[in-house]
C-alpha atoms as a PDB file:
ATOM      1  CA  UNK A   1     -22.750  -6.515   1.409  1.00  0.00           C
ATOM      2  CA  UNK A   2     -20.858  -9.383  -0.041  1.00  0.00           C
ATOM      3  CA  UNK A   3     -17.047  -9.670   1.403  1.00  0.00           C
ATOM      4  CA  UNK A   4     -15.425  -9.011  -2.106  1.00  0.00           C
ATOM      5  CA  UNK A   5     -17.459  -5.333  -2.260  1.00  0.00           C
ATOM      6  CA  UNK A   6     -16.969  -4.686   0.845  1.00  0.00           C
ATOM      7  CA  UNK A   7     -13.176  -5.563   0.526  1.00  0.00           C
ATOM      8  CA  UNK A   8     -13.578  -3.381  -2.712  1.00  0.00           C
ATOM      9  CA  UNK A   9     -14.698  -0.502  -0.994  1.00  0.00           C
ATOM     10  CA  UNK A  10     -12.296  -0.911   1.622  1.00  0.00           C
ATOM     11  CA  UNK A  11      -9.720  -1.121  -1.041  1.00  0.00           C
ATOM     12  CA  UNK A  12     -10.528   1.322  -3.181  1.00  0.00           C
ATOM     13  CA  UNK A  13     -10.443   3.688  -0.242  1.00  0.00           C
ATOM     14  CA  UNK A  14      -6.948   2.654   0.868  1.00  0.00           C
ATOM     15  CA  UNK A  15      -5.309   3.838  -2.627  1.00  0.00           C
ATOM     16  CA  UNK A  16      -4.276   7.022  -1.377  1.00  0.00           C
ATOM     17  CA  UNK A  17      -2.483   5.607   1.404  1.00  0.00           C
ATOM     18  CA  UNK A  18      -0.405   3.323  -0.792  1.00  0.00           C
ATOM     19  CA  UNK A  19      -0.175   5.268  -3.809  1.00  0.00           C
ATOM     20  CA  UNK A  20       0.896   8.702  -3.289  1.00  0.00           C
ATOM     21  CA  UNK A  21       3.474   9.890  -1.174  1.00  0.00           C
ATOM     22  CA  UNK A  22       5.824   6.787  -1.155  1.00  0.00           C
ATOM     23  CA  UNK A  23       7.934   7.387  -4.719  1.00  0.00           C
ATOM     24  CA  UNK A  24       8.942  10.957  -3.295  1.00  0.00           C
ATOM     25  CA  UNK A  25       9.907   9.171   0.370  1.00  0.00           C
ATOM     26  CA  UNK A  26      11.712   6.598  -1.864  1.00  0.00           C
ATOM     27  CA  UNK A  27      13.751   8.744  -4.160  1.00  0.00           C
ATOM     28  CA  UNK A  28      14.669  11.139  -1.095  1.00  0.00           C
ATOM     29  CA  UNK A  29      16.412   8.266   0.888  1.00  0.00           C
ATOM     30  CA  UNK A  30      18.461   6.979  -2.359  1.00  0.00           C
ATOM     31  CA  UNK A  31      21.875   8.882  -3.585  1.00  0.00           C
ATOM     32  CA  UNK A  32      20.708   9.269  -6.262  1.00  0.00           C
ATOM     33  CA  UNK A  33      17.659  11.613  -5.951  1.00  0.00           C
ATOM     34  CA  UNK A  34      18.346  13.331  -8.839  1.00  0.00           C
ATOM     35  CA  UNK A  35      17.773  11.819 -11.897  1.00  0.00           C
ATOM     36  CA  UNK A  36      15.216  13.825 -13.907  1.00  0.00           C
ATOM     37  CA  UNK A  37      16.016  13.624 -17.115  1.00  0.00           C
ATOM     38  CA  UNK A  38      17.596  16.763 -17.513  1.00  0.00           C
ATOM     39  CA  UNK A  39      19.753  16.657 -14.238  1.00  0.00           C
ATOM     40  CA  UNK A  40      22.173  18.652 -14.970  1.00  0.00           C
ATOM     41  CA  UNK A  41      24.236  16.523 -12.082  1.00  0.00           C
ATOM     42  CA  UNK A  42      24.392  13.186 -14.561  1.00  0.00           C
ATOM     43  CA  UNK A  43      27.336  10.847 -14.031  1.00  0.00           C
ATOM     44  CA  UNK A  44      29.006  10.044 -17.297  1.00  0.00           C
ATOM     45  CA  UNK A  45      29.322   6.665 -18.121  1.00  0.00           C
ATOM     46  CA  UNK A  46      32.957   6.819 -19.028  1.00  0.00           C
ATOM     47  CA  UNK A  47      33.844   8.444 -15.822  1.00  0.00           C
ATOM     48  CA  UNK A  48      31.853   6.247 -12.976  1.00  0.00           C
ATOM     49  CA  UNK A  49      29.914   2.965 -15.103  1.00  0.00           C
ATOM     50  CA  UNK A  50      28.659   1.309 -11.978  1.00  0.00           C
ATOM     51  CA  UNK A  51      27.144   4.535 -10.956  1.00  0.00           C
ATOM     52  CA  UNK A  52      26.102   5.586 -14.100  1.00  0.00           C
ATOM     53  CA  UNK A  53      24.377   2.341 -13.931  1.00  0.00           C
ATOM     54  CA  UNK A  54      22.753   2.900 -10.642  1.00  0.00           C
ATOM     55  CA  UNK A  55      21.594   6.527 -11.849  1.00  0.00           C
ATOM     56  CA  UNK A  56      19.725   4.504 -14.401  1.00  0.00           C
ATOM     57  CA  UNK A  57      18.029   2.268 -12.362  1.00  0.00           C
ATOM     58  CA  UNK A  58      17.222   5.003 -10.185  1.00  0.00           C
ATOM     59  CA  UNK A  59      15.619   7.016 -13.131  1.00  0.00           C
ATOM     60  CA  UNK A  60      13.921   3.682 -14.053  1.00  0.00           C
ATOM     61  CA  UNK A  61      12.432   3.240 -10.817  1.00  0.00           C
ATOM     62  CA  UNK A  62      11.379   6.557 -10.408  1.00  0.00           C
ATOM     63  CA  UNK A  63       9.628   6.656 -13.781  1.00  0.00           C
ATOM     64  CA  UNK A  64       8.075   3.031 -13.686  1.00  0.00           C
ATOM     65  CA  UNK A  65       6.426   3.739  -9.900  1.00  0.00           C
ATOM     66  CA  UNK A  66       5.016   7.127 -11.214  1.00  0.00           C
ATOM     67  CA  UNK A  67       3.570   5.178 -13.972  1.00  0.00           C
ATOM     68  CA  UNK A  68       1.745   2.516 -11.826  1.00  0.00           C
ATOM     69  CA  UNK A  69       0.702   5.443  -8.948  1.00  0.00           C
ATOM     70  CA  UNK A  70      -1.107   7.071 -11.998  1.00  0.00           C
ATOM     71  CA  UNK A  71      -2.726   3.560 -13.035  1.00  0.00           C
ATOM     72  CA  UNK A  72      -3.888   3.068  -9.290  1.00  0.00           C
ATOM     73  CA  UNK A  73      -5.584   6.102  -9.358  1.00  0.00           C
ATOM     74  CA  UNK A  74      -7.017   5.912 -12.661  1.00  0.00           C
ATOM     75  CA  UNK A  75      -8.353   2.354 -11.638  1.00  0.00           C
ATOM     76  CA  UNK A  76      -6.526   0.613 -14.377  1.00  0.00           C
ATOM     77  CA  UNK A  77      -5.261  -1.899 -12.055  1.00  0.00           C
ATOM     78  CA  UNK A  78      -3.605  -4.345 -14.598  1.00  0.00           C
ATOM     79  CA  UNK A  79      -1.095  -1.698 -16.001  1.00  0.00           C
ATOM     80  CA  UNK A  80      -0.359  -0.661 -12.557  1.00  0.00           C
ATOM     81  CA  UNK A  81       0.605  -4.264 -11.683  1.00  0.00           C
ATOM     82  CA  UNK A  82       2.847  -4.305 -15.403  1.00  0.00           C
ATOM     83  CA  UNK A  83       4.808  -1.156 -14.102  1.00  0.00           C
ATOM     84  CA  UNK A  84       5.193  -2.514 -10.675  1.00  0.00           C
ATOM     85  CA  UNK A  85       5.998  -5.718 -11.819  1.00  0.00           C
ATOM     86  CA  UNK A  86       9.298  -3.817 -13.651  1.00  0.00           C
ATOM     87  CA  UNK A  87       9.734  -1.647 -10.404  1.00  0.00           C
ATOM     88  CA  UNK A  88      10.272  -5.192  -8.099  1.00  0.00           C
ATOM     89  CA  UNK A  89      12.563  -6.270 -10.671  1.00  0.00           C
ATOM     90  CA  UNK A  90      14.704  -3.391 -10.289  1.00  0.00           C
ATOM     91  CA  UNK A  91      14.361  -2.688  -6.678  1.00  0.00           C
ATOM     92  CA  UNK A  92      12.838  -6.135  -5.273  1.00  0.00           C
ATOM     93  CA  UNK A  93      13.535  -4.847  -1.442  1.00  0.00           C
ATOM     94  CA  UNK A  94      11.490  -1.356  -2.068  1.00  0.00           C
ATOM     95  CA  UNK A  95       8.391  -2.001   0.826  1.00  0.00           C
ATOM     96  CA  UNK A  96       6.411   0.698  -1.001  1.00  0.00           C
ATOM     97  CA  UNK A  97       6.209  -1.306  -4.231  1.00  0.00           C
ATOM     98  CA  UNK A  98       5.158  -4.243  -2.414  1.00  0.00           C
ATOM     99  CA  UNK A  99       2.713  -2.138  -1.127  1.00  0.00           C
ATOM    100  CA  UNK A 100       1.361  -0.596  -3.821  1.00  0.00           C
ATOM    101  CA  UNK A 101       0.948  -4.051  -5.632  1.00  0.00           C
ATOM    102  CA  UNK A 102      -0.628  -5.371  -2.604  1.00  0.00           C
ATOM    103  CA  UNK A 103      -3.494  -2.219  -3.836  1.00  0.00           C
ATOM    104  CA  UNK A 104      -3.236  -3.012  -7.618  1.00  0.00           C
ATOM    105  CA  UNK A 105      -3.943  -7.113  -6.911  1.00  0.00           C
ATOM    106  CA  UNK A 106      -6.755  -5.449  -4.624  1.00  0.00           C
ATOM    107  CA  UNK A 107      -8.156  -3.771  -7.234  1.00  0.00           C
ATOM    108  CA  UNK A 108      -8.355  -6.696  -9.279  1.00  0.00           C
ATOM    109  CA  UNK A 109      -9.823  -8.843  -6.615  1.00  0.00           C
ATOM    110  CA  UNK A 110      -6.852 -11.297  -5.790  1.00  0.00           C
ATOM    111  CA  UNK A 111      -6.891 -11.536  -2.403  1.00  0.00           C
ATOM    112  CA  UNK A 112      -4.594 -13.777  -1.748  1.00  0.00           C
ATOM    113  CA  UNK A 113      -1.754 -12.611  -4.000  1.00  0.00           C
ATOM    114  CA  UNK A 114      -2.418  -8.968  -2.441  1.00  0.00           C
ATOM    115  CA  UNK A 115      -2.424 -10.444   0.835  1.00  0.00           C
ATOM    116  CA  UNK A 116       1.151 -11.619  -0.092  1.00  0.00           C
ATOM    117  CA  UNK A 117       2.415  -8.279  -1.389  1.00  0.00           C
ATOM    118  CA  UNK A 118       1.161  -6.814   1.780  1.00  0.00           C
ATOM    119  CA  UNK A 119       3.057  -9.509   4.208  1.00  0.00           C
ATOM    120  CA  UNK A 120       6.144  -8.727   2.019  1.00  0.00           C
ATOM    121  CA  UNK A 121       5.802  -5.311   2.390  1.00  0.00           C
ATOM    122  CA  UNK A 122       5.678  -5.274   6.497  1.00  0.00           C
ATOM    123  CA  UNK A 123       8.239  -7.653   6.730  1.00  0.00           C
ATOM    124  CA  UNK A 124      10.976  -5.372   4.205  1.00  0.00           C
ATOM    125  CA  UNK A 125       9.725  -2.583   6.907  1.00  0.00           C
ATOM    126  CA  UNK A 126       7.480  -3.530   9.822  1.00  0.00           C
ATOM    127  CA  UNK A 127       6.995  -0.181  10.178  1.00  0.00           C
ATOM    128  CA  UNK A 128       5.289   0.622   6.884  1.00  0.00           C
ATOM    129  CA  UNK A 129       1.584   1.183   8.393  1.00  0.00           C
ATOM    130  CA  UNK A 130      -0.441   0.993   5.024  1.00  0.00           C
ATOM    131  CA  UNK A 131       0.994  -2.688   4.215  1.00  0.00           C
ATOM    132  CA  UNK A 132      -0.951  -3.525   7.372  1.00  0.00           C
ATOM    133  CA  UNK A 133      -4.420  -1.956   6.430  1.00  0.00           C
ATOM    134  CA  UNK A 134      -4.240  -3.774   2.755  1.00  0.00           C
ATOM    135  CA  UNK A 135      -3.455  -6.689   4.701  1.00  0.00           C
ATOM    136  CA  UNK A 136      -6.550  -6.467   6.654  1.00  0.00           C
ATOM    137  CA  UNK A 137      -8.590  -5.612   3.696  1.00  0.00           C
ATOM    138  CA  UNK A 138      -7.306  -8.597   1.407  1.00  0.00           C
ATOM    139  CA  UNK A 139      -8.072 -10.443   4.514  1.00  0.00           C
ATOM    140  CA  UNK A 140     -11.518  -9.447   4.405  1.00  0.00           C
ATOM    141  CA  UNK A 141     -11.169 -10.447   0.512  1.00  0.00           C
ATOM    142  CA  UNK A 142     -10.769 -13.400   1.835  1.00  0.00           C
ATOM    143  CA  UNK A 143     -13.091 -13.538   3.970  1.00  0.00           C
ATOM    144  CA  UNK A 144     -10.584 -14.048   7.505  1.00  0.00           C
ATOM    145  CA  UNK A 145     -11.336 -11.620   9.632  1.00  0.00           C
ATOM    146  CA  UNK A 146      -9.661 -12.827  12.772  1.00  0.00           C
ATOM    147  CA  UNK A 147      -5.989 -11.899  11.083  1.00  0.00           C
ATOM    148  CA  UNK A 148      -8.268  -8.355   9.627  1.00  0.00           C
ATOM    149  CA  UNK A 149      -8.659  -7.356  12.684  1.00  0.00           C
ATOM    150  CA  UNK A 150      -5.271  -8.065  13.812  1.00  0.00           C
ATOM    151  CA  UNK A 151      -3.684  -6.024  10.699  1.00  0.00           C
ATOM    152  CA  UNK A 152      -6.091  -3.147  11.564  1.00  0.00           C
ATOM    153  CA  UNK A 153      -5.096  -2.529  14.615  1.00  0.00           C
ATOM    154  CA  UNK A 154      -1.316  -2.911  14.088  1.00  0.00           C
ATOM    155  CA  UNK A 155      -2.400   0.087  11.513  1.00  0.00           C
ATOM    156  CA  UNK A 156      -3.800   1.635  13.695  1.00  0.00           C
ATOM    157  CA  UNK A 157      -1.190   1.536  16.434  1.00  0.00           C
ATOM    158  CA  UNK A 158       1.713   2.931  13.398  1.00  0.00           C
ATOM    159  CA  UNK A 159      -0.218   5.202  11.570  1.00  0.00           C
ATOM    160  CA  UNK A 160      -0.188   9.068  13.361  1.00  0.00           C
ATOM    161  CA  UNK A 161      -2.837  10.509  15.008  1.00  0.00           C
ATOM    162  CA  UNK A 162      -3.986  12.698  12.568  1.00  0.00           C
ATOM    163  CA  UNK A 163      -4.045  10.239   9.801  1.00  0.00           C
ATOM    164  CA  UNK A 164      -7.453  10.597   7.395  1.00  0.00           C
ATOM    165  CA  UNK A 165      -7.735   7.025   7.708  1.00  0.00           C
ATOM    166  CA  UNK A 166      -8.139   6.356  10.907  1.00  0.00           C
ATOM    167  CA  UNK A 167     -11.744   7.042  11.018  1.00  0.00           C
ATOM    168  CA  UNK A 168     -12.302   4.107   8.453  1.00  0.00           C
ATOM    169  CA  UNK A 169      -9.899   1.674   9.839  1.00  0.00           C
ATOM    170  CA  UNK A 170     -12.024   2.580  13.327  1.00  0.00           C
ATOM    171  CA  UNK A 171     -15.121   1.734  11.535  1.00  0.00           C
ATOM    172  CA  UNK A 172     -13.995  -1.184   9.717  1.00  0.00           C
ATOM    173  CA  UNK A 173     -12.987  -3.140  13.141  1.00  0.00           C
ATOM    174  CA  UNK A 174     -15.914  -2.302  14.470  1.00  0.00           C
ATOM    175  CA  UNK A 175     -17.784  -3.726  11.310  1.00  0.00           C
ATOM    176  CA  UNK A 176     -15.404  -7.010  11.470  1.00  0.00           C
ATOM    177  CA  UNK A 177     -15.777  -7.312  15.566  1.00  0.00           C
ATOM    178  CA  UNK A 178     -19.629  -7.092  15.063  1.00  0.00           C
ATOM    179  CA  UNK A 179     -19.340  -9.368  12.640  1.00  0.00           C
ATOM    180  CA  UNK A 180     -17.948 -11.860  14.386  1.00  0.00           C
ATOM    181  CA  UNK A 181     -20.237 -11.562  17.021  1.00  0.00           C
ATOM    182  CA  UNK A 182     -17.657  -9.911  19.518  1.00  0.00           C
ATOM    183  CA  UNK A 183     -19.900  -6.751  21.140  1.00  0.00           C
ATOM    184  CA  UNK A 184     -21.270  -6.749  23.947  1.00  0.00           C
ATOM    185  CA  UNK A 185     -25.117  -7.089  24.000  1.00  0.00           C
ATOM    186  CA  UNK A 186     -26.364  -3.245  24.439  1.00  0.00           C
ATOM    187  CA  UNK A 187     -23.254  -1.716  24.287  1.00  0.00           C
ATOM    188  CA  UNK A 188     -24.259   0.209  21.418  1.00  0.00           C
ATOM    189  CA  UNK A 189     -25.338   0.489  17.680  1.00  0.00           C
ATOM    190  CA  UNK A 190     -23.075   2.502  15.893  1.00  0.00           C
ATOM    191  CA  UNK A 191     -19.500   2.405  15.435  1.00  0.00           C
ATOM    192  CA  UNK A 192     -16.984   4.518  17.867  1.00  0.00           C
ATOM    193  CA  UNK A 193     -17.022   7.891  16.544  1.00  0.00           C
ATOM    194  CA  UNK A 194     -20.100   7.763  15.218  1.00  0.00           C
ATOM    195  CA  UNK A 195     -22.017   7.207  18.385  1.00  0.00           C
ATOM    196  CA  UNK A 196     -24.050  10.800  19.703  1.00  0.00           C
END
């Protein structure tokens, strides 16, 4: 398998971990959680402008991610990238949008531009687990799999023990490591966790 299907696959797999839970995580943590459209709790823009103007940008946020999380799923990479592009504006420190790009340039097969989004994305918050698996699989992309393997396992030392990913992250360094010729001769054929 040639390294941009098999970064494809990889890719394509990691969309749930950077598309769907971060927008809720996101709007919990701001002060402004609340701004549905018919939130009954809107700030009148006589009485408080600057956070009037902050409920907006909220709203905006919260709209334009929702937008590009439905584009990631539905594979229609390029709008997702439009929305997200709108979302960084507005909220340019938000990891999960880096993130999220990092999947959409992915999807698209731009490596290195996803590879960016990714870097960005630790770096906002080193903590942020699934900006180090697209980092190892736009490293792949690009066909570096020393610095894969090092983003894999920093995902796999963040993410929690009963992440669904795991399993494929597991696999993946084992695919890379055998790749570059790093197992021991006779120490086995099949990945860990798939060995009987």
């Amino acid at each position: 398998m040639n390294a941009r299907a098999c970064a494809m696959r990889w890719a394509l797999a990691a969309l749930a971990l950077g598309a769907g839970v971060v927008v809720g995580a996101w709007l919990g943590a701001t002060p402004q959680a609340d701004v549905s459209a018919g939130s009954a709790r809107a700030i009148d823009p006589r009485d408080d402008p600057a956070a009037h103007e902050r409920e907006q940008r909220a709203a905006e946020v919260a709209r334009r991610f929702a937008q590009a999380v439905a584009m990631l799923h539905a594979r229609q990479y390029e709008h997702a990238t439009t929305a997200l592009h709108r979302v960084l504006e507005l909220a340019p420190t938000l990891p999960e949008a880096h993130v999220n790009m990092g999947f959409a340039l992915l999807g698209l097969a731009r490596f290195g531009a996803a590879r960016d989004f990714f870097a960005s994305a630790a770096e906002l918050r080193p903590e942020q687990a699934n900006a180090y698996y697209g980092l190892a699989v736009a490293y792949e992309g690009l066909r570096d799999l020393p610095p894969a393997l090092g983003a894999m396992r920093t995902y796999l030392h963040l993410a929690r023990a009963d992440d669904p990913h795991r399993s494929r992250a597991r696999a993946a360094l084992w695919e890379w490591e055998e790749a570059l010729g790093r197992h021991r001769p006779g120490a086995g054929g099949a990945p860990p966790g798939e060995r009987r």
